[in-house]
Protein backbone atom coordinates (compact mmCIF):
# COMPACT_ATOMS: atom_id res chain seq x y z
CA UNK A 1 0.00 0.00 0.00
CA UNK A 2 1.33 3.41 -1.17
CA UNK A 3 0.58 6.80 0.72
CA UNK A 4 1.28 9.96 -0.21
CA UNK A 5 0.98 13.62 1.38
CA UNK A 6 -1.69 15.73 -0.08
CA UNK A 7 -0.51 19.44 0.07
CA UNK A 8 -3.88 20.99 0.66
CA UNK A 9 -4.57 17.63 3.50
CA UNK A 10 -2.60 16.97 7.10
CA UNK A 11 -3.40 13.26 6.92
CA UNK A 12 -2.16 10.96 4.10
CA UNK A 13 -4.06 9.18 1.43
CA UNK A 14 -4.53 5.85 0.22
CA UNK A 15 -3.58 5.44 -3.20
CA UNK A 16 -6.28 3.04 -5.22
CA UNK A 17 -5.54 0.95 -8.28
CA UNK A 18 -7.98 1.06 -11.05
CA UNK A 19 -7.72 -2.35 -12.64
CA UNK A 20 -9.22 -5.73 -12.98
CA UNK A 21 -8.09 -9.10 -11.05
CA UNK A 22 -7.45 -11.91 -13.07
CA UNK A 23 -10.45 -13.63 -11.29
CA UNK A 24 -12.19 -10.61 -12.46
CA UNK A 25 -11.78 -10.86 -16.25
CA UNK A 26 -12.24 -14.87 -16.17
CA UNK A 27 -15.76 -13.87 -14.49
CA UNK A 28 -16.13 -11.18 -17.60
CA UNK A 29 -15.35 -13.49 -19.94
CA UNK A 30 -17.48 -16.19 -18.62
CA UNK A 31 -20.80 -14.10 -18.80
CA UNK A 32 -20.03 -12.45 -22.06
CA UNK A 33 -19.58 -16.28 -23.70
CA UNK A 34 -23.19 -17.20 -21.93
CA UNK A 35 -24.48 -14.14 -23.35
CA UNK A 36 -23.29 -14.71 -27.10
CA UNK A 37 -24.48 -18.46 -26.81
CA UNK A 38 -27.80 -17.33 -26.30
CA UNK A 39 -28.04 -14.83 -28.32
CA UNK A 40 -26.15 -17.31 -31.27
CA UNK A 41 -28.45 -20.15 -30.69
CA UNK A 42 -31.79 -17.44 -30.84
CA UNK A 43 -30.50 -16.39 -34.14
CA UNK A 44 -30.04 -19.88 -35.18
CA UNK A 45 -33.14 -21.12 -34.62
CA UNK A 46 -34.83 -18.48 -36.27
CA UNK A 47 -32.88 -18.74 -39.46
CA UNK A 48 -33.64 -22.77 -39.20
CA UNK A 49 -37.22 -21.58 -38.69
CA UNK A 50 -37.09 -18.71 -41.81
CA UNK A 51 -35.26 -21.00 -43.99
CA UNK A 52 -37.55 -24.37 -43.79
CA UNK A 53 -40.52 -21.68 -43.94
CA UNK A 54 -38.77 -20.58 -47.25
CA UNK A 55 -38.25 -24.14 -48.77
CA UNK A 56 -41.92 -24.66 -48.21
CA UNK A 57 -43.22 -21.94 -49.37
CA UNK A 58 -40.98 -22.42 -52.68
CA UNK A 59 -42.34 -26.19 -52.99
CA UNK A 60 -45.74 -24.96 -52.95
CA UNK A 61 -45.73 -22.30 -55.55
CA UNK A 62 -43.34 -24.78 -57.56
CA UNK A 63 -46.15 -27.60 -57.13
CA UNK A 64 -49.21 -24.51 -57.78
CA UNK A 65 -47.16 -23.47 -61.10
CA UNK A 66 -46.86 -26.89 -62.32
CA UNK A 67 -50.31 -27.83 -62.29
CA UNK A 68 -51.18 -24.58 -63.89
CA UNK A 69 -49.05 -25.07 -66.38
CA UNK A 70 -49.91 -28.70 -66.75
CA UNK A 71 -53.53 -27.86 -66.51
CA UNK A 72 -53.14 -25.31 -69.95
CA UNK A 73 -51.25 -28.22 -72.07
CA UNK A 74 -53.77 -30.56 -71.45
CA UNK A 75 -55.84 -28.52 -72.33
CA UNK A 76 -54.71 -28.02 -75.84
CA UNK A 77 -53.75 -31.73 -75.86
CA UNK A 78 -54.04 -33.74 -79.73
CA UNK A 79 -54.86 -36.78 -81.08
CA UNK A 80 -55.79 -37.58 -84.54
CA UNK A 81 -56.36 -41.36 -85.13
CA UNK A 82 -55.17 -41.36 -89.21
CA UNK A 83 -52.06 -39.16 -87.25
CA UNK A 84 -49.36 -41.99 -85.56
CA UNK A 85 -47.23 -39.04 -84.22
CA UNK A 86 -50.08 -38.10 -81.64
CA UNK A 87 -51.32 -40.08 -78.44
CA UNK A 88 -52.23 -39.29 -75.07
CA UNK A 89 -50.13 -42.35 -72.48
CA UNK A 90 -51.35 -42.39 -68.63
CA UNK A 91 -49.09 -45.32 -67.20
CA UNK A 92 -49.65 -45.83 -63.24
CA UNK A 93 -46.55 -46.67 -61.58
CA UNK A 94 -45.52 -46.59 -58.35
CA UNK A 95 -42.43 -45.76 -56.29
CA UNK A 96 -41.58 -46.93 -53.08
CA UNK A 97 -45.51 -47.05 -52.64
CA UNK A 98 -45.51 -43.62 -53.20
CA UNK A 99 -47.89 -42.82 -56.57
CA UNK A 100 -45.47 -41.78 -59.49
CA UNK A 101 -47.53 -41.57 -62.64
CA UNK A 102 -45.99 -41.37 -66.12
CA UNK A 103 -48.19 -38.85 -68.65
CA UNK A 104 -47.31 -38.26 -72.21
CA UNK A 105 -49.21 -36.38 -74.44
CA UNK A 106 -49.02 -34.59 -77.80
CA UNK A 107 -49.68 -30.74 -77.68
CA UNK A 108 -49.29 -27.41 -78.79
CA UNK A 109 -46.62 -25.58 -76.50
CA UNK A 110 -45.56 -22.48 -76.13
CA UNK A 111 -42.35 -23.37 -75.73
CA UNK A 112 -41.73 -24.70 -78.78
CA UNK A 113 -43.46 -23.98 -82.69
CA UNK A 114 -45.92 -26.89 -83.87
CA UNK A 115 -46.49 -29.74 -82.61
CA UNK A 116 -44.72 -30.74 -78.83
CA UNK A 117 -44.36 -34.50 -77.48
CA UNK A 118 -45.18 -33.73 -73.80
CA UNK A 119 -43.88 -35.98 -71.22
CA UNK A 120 -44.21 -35.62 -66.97
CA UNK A 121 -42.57 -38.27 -64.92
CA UNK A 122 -41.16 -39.31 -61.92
CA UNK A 123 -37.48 -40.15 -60.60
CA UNK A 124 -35.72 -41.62 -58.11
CA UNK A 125 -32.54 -40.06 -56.67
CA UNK A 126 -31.10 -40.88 -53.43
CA UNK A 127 -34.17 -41.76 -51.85
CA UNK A 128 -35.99 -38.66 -52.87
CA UNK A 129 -39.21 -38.26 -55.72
CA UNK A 130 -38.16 -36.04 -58.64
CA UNK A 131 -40.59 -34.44 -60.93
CA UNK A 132 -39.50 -34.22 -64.63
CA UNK A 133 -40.66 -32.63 -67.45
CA UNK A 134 -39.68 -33.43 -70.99
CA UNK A 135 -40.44 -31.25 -74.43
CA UNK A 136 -39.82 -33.35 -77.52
CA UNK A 137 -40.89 -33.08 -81.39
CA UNK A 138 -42.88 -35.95 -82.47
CA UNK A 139 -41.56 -36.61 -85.67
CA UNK A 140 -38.39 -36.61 -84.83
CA UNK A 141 -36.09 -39.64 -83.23
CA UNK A 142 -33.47 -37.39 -81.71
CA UNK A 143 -33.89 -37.99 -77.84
CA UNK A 144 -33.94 -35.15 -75.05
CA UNK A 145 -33.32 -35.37 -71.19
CA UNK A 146 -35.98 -33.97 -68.71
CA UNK A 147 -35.69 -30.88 -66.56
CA UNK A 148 -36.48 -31.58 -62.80
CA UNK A 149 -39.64 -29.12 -61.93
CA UNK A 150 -39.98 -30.44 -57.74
CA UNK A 151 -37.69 -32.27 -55.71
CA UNK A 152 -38.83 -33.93 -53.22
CA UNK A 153 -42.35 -34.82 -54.23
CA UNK A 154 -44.54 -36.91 -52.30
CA UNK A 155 -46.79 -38.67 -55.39
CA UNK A 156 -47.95 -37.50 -58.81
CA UNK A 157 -51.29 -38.92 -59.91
CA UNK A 158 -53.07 -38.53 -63.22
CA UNK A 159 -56.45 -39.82 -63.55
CA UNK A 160 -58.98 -39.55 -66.51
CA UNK A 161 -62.63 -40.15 -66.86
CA UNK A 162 -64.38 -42.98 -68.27
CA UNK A 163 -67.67 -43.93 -68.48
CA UNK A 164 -68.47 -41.91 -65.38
CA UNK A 165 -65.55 -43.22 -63.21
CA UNK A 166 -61.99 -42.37 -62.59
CA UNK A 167 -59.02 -44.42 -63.87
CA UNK A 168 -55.47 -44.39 -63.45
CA UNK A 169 -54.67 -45.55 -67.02
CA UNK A 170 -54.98 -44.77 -70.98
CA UNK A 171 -53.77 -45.79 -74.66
CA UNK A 172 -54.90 -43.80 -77.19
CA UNK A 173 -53.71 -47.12 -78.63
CA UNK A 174 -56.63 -48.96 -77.09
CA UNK A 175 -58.81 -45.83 -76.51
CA UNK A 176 -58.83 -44.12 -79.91
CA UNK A 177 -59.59 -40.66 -78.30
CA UNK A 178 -58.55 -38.00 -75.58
CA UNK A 179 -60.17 -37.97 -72.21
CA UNK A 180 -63.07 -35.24 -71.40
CA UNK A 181 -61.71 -34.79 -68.39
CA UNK A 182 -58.23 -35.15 -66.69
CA UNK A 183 -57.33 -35.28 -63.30
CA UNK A 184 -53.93 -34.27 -62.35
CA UNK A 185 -52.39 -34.44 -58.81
CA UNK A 186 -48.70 -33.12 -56.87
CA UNK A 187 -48.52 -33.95 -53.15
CA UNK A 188 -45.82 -32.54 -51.30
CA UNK A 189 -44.76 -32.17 -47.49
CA UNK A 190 -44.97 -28.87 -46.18
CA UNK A 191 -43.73 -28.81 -42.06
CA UNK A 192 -43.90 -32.74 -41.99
CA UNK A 193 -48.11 -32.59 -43.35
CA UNK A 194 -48.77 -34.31 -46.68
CA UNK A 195 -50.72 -31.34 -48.86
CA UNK A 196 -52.25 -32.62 -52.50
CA UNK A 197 -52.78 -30.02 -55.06
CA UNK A 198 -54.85 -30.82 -57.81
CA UNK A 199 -56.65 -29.29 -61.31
CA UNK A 200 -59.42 -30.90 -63.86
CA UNK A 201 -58.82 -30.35 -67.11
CA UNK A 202 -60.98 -30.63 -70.08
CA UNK A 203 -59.11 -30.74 -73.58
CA UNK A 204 -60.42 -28.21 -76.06
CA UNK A 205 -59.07 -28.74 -79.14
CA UNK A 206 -61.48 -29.87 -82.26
CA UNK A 207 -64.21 -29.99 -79.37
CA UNK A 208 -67.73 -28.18 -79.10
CA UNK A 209 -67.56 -25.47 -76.09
């Protein structure tokens, strides 16, 4: 301990020292790393929270899209009987039990001029349900790979009516026509609940309104 004389004072003074103890800044430290834990692991769960919110949200208006769009080409789906390059394919598969239906249709697109060969699928890929689309000329023999639409889908179910009842197949092959009316189906998982979207479509082409 240090003392000093104070000029304007008769009795001396203890000089203080303004520092911390070691124990001191270990203490410091110590609350200051509970504090930024807390406030880390707030933060974290609320991006968690933000970003699976995000992913589902973007599945859903994927999955709403693709029926509308799906909904439009059927729609203007075509099949001529005297024309070989047309047909309108419902094959009901199945994946993992999961529905994966395989659709292929001719059409007019868009996306391309003429005539399109329309095809919506299902894959496999490391456990997961991918939804494909493929956009192909009919009258040609030149092959094309699919574009993934969803990942992650839950099923994909087409159905079409006849006489009065819903089924989960058609050959134009066999059937020599288009359905009136087509049932198409995406369900996905949205915060671990199965949600199905679905649209009726009713071709229009060459058909009284």
């Amino acid at each position: 301990m240090n003392l000093y004389w104070n000029k304007n004072q008769s009795k001396p003074l203890k000089q203080t020292n303004a520092g911390l103890t070691f124990i001191e800044v270990l203490v410091s430290v110590a609350i200051l790393s509970v504090i930024l834990t807390a406030i880390y692991s707030t933060f974290f769960l609320s991006h968690m929270a933000v970003e699976g919110m995000d992913e589902s949200v973007l599945t859903l208006q994927e999955a709403r899209k693709a029926i509308d769009i799906l909904r439009r080409e059927l729609e203007s789906a075509v099949y001529y009987d005297i024309d070989k390059h047309t047909l309108f394919k419902i094959m009901d598969r199945d994946v993992y039990g999961k529905q994966a239906a395989h659709l292929t249709f001719t059409a007019f697109s868009p996306l391309r001029p003429g005539l399109s060969r329309i095809s919506y699928y299902i894959e496999e890929e490391d456990g997961k349900l991918i939804f494909f689309k493929k956009i192909e000329s009919p009258y040609s023999e030149e092959k094309t790979e699919g574009v993934d639409i969803i990942e992650g889908l839950e099923a994909f179910t087409v159905e079409a009516i006849y006489n009065d009842r819903w089924v989960k197949t058609w050959d134009t092959d066999i059937n020599k026509s288009i359905p009136d009316e087509i049932k198409v189906s995406l369900t996905i998982k949205v915060k671990g609940e199965k949600i199905t979207l679905f649209d009726i479509s009713r071709p229009k082409i060459e058909r009284l309104i």
